[in-house]
Protein backbone atom coordinates (compact mmCIF):
# COMPACT_ATOMS: atom_id res chain seq x y z
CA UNK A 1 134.96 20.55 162.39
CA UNK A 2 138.15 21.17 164.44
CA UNK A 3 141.82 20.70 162.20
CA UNK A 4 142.63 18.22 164.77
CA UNK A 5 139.35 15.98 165.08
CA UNK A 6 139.49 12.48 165.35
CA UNK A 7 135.94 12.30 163.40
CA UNK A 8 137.81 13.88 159.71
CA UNK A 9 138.57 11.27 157.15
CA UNK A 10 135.11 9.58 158.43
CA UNK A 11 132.25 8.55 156.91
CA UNK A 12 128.74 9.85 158.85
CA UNK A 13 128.22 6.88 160.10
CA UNK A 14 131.01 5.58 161.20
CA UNK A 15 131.54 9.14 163.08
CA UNK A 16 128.34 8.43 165.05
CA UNK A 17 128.18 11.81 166.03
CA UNK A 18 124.94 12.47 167.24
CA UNK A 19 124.24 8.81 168.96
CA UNK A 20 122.56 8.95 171.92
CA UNK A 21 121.58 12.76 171.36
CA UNK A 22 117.83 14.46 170.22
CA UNK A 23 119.67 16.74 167.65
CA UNK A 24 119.33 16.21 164.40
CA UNK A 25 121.62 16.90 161.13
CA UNK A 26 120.44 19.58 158.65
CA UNK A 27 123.06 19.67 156.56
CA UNK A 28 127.03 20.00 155.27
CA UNK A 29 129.26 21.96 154.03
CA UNK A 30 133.23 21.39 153.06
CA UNK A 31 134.99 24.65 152.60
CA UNK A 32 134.18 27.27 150.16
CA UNK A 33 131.35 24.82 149.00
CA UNK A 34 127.07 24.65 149.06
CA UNK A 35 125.38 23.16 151.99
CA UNK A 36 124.14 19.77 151.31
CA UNK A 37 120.94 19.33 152.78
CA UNK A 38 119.73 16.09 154.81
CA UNK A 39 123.66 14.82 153.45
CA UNK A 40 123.32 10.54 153.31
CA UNK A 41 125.42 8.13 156.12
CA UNK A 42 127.95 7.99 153.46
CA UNK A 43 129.31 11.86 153.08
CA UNK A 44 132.70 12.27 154.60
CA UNK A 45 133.55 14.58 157.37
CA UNK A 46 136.69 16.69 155.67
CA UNK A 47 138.97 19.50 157.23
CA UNK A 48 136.88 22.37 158.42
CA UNK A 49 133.64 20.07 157.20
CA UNK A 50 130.75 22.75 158.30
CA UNK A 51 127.85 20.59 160.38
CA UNK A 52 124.37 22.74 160.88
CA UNK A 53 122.45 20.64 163.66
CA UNK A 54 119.18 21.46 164.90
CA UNK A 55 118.11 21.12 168.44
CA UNK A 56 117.55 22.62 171.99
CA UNK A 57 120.19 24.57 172.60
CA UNK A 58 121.26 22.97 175.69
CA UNK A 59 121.77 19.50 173.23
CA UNK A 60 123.30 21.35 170.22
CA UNK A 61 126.00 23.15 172.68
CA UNK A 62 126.58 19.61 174.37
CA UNK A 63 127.17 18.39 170.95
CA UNK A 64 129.22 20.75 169.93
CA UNK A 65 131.43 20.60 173.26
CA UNK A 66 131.84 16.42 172.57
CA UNK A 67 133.12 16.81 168.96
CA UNK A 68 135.68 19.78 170.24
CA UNK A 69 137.25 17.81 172.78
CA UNK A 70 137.13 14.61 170.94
């Protein structure tokens, strides 16, 4: 996740990230920590918060463009 993102401090779900997308979360990671696999609605997105999606490429890049220039 970007320093600057709107999405850090948020909860999963109130991020929304991948609404309206067919790529789907595999897991988290906050820095210098373990992945946490299928991570609940609840975990929060953090400073350089790692986010492994899974996807057709085309969809995971367009993801990860969106949450750049959010």
């Amino acid at each position: 996740m970007p320093a600057n993102s709107k999405f850090i401090g948020q909860t999963l779900a109130k991020a929304n990230l991948l609404h309206n997308t067919k790529v789907l979360l595999v897991a988290m990671r906050e820095k210098g920590g373990d992945f946490v696999y299928n991570p609940g609605s609840s975990s929060l997105i953090k400073n350089e918060t790692v986010i492994v999606v899974m996807g057709e490429s085309l969809e995971t890049k367009r993801v990860r463009e969106w949450v750049e220039n959010q």
